[in-house]
N, C-alpha and C. Protein backbone atom coordinates (compact mmCIF):
# COMPACT_ATOMS: atom_id res chain seq x y z
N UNK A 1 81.32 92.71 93.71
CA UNK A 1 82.42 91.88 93.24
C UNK A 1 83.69 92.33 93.94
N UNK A 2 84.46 91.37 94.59
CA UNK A 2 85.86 91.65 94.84
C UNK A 2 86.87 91.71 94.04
N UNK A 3 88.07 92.22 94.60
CA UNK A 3 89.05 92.43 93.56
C UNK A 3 89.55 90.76 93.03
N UNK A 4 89.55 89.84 93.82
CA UNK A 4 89.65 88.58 93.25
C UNK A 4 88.87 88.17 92.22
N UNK A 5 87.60 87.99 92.61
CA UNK A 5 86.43 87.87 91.75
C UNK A 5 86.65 88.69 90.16
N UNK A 6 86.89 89.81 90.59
CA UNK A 6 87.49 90.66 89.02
C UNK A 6 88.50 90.41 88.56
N UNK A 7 89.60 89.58 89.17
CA UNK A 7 90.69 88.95 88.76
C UNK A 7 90.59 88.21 87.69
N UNK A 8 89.59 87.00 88.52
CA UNK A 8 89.33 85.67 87.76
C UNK A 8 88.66 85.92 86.73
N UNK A 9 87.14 86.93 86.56
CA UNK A 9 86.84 87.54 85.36
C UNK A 9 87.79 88.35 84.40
N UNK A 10 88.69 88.95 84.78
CA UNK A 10 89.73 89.55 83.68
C UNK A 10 90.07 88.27 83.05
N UNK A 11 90.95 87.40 83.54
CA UNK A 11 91.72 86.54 83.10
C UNK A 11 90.95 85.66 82.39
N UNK A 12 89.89 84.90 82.31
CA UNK A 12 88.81 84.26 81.82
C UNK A 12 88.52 85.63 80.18
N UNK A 13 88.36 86.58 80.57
CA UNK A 13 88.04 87.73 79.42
C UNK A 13 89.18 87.94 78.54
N UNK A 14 89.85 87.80 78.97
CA UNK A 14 91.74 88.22 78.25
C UNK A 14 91.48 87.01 77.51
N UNK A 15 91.50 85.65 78.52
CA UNK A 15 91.94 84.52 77.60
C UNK A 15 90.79 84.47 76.43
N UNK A 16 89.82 84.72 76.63
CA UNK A 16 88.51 84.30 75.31
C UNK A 16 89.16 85.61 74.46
N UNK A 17 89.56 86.84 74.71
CA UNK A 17 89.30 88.00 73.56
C UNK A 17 91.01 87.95 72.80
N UNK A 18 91.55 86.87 73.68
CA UNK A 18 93.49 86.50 72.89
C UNK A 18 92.91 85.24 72.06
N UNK A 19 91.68 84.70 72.59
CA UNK A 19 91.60 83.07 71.44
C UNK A 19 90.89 83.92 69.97
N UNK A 20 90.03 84.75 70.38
CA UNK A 20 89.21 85.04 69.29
C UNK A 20 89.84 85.83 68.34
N UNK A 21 91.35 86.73 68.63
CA UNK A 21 92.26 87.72 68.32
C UNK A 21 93.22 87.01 67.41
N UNK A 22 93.18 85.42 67.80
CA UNK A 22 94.48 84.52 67.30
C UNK A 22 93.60 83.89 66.31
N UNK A 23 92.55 83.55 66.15
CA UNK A 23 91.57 83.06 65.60
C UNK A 23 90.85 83.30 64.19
N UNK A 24 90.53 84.87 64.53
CA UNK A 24 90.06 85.30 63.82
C UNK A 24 90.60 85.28 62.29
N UNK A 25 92.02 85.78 62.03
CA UNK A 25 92.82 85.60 61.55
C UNK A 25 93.53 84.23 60.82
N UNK A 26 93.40 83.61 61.78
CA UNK A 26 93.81 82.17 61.24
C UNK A 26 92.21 81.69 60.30
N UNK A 27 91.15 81.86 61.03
CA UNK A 27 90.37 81.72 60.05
C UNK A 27 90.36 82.06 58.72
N UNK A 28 90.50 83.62 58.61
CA UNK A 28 90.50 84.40 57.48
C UNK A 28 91.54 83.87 56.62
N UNK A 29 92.96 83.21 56.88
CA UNK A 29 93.85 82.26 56.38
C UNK A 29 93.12 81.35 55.34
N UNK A 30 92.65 80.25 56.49
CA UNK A 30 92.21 79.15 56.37
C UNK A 30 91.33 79.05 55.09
N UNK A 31 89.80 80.02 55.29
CA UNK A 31 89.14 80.29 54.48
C UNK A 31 89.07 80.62 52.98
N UNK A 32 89.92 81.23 53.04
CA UNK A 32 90.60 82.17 51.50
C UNK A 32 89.58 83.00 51.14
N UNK A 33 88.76 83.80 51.74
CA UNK A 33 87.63 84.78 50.84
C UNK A 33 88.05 85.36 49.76
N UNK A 34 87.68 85.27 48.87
CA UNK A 34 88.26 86.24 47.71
C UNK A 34 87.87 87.42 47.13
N UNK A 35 86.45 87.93 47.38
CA UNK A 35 85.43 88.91 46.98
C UNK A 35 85.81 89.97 48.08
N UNK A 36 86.33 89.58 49.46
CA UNK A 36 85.87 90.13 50.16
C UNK A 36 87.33 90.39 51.63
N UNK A 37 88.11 90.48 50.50
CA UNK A 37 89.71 90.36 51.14
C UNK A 37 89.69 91.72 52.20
N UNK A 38 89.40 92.70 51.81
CA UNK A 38 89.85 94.18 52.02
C UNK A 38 88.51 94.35 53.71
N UNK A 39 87.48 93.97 53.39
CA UNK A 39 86.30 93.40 54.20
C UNK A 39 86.55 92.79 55.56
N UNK A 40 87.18 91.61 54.90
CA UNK A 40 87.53 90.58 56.09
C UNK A 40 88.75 91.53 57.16
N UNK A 41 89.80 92.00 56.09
CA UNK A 41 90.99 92.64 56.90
C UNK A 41 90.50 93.84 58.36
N UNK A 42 89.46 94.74 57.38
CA UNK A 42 89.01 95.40 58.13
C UNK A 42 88.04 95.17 59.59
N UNK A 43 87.51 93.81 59.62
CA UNK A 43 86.92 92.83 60.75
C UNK A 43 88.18 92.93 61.56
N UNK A 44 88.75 91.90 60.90
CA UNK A 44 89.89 91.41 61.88
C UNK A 44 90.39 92.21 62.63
N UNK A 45 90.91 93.49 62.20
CA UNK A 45 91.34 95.00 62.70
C UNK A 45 90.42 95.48 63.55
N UNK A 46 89.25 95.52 63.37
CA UNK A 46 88.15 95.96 64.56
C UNK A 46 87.88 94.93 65.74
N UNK A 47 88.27 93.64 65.35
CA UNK A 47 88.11 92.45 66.12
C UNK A 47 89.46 92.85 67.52
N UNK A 48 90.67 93.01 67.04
CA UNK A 48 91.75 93.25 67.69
C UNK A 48 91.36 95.02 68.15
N UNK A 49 90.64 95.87 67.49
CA UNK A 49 91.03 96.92 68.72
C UNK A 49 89.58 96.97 69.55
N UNK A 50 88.49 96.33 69.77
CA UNK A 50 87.60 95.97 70.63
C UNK A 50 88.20 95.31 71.71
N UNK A 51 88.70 94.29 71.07
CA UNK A 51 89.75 93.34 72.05
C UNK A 51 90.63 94.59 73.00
N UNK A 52 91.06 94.91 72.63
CA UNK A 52 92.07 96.45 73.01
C UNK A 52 91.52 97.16 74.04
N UNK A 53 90.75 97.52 73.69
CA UNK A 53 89.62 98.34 74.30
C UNK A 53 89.52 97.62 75.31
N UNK A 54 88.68 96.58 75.46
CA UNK A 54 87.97 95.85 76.62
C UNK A 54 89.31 95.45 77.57
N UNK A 55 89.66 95.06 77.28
CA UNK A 55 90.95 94.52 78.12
C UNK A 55 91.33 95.83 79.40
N UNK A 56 91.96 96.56 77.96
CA UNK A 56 92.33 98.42 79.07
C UNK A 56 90.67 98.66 79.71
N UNK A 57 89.92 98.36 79.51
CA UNK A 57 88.96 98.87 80.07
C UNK A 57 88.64 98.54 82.02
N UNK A 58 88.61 97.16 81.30
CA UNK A 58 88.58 96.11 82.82
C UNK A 58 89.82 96.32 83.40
N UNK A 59 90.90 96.35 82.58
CA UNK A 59 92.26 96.64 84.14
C UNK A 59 91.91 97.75 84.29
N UNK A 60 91.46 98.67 83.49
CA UNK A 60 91.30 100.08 84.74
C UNK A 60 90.08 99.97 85.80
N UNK A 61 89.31 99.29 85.61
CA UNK A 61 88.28 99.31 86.75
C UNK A 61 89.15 98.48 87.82
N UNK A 62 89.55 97.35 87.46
CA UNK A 62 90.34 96.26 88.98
C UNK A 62 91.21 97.37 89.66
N UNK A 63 91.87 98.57 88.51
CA UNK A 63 93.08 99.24 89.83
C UNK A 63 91.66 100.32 90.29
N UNK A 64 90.96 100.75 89.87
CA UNK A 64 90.01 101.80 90.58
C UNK A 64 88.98 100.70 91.28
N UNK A 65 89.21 99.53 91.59
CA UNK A 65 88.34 99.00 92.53
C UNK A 65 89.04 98.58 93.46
N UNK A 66 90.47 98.56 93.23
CA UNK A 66 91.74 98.35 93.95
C UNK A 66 92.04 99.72 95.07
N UNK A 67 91.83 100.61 94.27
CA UNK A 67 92.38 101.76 95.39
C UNK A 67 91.09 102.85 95.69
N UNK A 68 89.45 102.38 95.63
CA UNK A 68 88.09 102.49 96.09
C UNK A 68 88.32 102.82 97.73
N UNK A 69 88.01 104.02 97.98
CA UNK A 69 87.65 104.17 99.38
C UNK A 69 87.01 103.13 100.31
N UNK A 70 85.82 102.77 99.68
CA UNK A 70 85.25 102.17 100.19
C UNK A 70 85.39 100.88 100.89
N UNK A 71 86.32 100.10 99.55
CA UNK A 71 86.54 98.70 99.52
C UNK A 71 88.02 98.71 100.72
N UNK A 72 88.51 99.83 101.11
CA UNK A 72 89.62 100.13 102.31
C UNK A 72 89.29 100.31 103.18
N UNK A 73 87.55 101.07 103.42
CA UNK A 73 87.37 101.68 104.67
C UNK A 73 86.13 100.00 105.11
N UNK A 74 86.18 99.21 104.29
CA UNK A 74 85.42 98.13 105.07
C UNK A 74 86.21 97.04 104.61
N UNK A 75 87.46 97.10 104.87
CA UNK A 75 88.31 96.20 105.17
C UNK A 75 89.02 96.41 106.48
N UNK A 76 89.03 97.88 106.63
CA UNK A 76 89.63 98.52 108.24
C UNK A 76 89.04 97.36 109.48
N UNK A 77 87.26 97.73 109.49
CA UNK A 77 87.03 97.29 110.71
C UNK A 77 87.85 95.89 110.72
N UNK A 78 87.62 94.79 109.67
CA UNK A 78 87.85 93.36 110.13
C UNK A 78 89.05 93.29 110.25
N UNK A 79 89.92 94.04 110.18
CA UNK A 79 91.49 94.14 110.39
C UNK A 79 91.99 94.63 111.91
N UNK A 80 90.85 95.64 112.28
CA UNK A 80 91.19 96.47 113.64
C UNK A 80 90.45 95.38 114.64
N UNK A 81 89.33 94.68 114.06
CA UNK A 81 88.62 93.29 114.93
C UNK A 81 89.82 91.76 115.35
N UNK A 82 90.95 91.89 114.27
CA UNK A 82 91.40 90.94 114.54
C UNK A 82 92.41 90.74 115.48
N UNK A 83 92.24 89.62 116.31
CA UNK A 83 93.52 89.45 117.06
C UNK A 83 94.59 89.60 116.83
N UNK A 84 95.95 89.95 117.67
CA UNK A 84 97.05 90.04 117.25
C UNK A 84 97.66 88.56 117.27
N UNK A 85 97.21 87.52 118.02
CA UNK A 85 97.49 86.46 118.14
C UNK A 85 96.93 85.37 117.20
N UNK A 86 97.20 85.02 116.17
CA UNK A 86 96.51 84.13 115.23
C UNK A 86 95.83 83.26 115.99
N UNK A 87 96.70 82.29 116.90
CA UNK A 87 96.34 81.36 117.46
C UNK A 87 95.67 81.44 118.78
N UNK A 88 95.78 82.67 119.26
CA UNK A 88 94.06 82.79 120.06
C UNK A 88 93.20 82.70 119.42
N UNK A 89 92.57 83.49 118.30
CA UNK A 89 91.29 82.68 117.84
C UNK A 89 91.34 81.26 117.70
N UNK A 90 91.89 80.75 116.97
CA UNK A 90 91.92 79.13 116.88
C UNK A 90 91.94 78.01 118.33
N UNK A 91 92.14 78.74 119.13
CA UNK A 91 92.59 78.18 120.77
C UNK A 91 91.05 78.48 121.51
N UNK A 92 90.45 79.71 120.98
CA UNK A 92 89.26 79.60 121.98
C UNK A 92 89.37 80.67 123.00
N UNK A 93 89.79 81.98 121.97
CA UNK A 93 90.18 83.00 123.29
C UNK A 93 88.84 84.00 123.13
N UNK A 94 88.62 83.94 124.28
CA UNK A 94 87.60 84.89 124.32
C UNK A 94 87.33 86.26 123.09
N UNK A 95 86.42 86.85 123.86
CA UNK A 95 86.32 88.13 122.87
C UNK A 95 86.59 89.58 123.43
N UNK A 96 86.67 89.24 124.70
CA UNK A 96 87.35 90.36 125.65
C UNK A 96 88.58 90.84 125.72
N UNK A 97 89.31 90.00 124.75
CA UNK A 97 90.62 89.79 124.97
C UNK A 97 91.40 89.60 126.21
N UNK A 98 90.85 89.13 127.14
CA UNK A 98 91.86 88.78 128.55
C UNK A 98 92.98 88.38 128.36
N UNK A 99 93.79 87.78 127.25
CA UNK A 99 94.75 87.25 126.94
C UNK A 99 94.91 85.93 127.41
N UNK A 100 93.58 85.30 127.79
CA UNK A 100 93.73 83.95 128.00
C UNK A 100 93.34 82.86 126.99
N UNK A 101 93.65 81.99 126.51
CA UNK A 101 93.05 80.75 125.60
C UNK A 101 92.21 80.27 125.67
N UNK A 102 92.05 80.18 127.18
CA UNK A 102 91.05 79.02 127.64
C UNK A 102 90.04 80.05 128.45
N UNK A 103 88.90 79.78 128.54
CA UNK A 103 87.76 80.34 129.72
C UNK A 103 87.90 79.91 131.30
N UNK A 104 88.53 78.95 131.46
CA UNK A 104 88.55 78.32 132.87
C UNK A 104 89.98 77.58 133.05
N UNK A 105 90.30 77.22 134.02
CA UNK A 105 91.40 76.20 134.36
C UNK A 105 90.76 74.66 133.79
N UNK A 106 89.61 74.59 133.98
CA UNK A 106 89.24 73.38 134.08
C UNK A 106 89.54 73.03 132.24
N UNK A 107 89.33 73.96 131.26
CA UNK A 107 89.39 73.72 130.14
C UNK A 107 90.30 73.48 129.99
N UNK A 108 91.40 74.05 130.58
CA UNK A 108 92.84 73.77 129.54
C UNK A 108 93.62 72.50 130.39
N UNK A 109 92.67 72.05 131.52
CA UNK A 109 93.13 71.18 131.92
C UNK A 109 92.93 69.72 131.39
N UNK A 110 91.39 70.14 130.86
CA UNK A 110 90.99 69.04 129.71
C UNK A 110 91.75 68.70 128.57
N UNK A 111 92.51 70.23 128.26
CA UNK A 111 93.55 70.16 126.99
C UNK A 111 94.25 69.12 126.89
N UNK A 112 95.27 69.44 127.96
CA UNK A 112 96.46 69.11 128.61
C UNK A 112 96.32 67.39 128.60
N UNK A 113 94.88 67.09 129.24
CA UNK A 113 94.90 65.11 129.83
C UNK A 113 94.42 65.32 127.94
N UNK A 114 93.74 65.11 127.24
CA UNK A 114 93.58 64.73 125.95
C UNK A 114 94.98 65.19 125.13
N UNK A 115 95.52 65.93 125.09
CA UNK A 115 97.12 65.92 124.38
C UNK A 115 97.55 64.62 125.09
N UNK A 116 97.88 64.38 126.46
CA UNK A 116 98.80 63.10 126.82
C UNK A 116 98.04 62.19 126.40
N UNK A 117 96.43 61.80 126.54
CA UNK A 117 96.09 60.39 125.81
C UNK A 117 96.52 60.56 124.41
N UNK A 118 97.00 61.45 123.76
CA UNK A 118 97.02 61.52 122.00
C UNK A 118 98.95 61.41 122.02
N UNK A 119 99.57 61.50 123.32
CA UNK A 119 100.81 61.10 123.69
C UNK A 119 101.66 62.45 122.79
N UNK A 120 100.72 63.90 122.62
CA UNK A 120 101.63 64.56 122.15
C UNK A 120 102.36 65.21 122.88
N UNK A 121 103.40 65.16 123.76
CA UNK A 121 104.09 65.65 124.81
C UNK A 121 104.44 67.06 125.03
N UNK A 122 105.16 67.35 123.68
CA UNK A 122 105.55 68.65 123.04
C UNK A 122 104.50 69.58 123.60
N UNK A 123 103.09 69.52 123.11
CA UNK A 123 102.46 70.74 123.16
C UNK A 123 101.91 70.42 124.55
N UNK A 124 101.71 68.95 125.11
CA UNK A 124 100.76 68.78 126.27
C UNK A 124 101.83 69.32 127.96
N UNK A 125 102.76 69.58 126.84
CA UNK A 125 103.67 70.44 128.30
C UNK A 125 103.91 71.13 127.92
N UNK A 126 103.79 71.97 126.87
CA UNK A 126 103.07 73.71 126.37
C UNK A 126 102.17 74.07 127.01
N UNK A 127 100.56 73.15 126.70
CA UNK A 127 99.57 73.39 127.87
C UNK A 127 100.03 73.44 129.17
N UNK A 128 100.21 72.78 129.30
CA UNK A 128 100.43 72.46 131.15
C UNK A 128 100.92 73.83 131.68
N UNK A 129 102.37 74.20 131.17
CA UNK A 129 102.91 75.53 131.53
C UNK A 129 102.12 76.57 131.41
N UNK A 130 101.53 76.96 129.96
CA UNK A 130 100.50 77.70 130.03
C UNK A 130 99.40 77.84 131.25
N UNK A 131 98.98 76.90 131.98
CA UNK A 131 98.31 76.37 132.47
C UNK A 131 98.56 76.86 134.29
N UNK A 132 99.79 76.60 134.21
CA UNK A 132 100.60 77.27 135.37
C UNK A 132 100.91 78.63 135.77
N UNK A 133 100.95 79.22 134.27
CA UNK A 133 101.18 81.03 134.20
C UNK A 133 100.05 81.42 134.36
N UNK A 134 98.86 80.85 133.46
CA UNK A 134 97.70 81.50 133.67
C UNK A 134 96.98 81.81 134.96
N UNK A 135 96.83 80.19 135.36
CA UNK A 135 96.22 80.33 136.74
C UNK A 135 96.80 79.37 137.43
N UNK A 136 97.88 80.39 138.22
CA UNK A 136 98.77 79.47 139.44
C UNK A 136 98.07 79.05 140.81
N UNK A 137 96.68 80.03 140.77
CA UNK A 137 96.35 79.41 142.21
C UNK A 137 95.28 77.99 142.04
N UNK A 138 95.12 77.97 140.73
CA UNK A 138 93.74 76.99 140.73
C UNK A 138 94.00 75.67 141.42
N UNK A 139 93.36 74.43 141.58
CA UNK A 139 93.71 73.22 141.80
C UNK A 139 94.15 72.31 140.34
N UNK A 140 93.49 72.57 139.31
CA UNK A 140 94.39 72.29 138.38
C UNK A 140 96.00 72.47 138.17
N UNK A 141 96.15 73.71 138.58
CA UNK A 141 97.58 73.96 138.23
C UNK A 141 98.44 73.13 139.29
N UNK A 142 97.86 73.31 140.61
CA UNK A 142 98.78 72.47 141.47
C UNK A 142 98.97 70.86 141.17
N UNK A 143 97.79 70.28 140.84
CA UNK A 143 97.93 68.95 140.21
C UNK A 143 99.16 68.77 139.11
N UNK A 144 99.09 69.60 138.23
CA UNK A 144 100.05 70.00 137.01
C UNK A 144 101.57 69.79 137.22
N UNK A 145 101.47 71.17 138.39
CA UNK A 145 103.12 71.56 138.65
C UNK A 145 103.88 69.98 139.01
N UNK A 146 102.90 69.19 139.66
CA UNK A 146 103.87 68.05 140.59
C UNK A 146 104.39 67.30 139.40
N UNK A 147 103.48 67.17 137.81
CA UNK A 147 104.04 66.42 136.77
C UNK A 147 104.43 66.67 135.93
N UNK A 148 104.97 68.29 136.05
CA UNK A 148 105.79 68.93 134.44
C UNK A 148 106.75 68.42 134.75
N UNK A 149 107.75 67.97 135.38
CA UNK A 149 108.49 67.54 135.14
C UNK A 149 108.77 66.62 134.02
N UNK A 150 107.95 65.44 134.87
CA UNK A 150 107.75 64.37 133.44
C UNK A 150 107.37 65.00 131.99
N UNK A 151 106.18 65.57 132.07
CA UNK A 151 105.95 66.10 130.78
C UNK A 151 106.90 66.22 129.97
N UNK A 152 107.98 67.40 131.24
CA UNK A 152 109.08 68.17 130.10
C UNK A 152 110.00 66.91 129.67
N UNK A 153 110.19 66.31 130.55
CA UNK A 153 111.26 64.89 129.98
C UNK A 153 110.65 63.97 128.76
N UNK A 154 109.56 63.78 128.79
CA UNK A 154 108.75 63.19 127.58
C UNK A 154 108.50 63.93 126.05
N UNK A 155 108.68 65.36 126.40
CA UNK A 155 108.31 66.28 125.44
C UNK A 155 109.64 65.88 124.87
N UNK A 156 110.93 66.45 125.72
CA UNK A 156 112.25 66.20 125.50
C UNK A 156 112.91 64.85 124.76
N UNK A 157 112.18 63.94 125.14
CA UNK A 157 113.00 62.07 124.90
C UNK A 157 111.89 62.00 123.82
């Protein structure tokens, strides 16, 4: 179980052992026992420090599952695994980290013509530049350079 998961179980447990706490009582109201006044009181009283109990019980496990070696030392790796760049993973950046987005010129050149059919200018002369830094000698890029211009004026207007 995660610490979320024990979240949502506390809070689900709190709320049933505060209905049955508010409850109990109002019953014993409601009811009127009369044989058995001193009886009932003493329920109700055990009803509320069970309630007591359980409650402190479970928040102390969430903070000792909270500050668990374990549950820190296997959260490390997927933290030290992750990119510093959000949006390289989402872009398609390798796993080598080369610091590139794309695997080839040819990909991000694909980017670049599908952003302009989708007429988003903004980013499709984001690509393009990108495109230019990455790999200035390719034949993609030279195709490119002759039309950032436009791009940038379209991104711009």
């Amino acid at each position: 179980m995660n610490r979320s998961e024990g979240a949502v179980a506390f809070a689900v447990m709190a709320g049933t052992m505060f209905l049955i706490s508010i409850m109990g009582p109002l019953f014993a109201w409601a009811f009127k026992p009369e044989g058995h006044d001193p009886l009932m009181l003493a329920g109700v009283a055990l009803v509320g420090l069970g309630n007591s109990a359980s409650l402190y019980g479970i928040s102390t496990i969430l903070r000792a599952l909270a500050q668990s070696p374990s549950v820190a030392a296997a959260a490390r790796p997927a933290a030290a695994s992750a990119p510093d760049d959000p949006r390289a993973e989402l872009m398609g950046a390798s796993a080598d980290g080369a610091g590139k987005a794309f695997a080839s010129p040819g990909e991000l050149m694909s980017s670049v013509r599908t952003l302009i059919e989708l007429e988003n200018w903004k980013l499709a002369h984001q690509r393009a530049f990108e495109l230019v830094e990455a790999y200035p000698q390719s034949e993609e890029a030279a195709k490119v350079k002759k039309n950032l211009d436009y791009l940038q004026k379209k991104a711009s207007g």
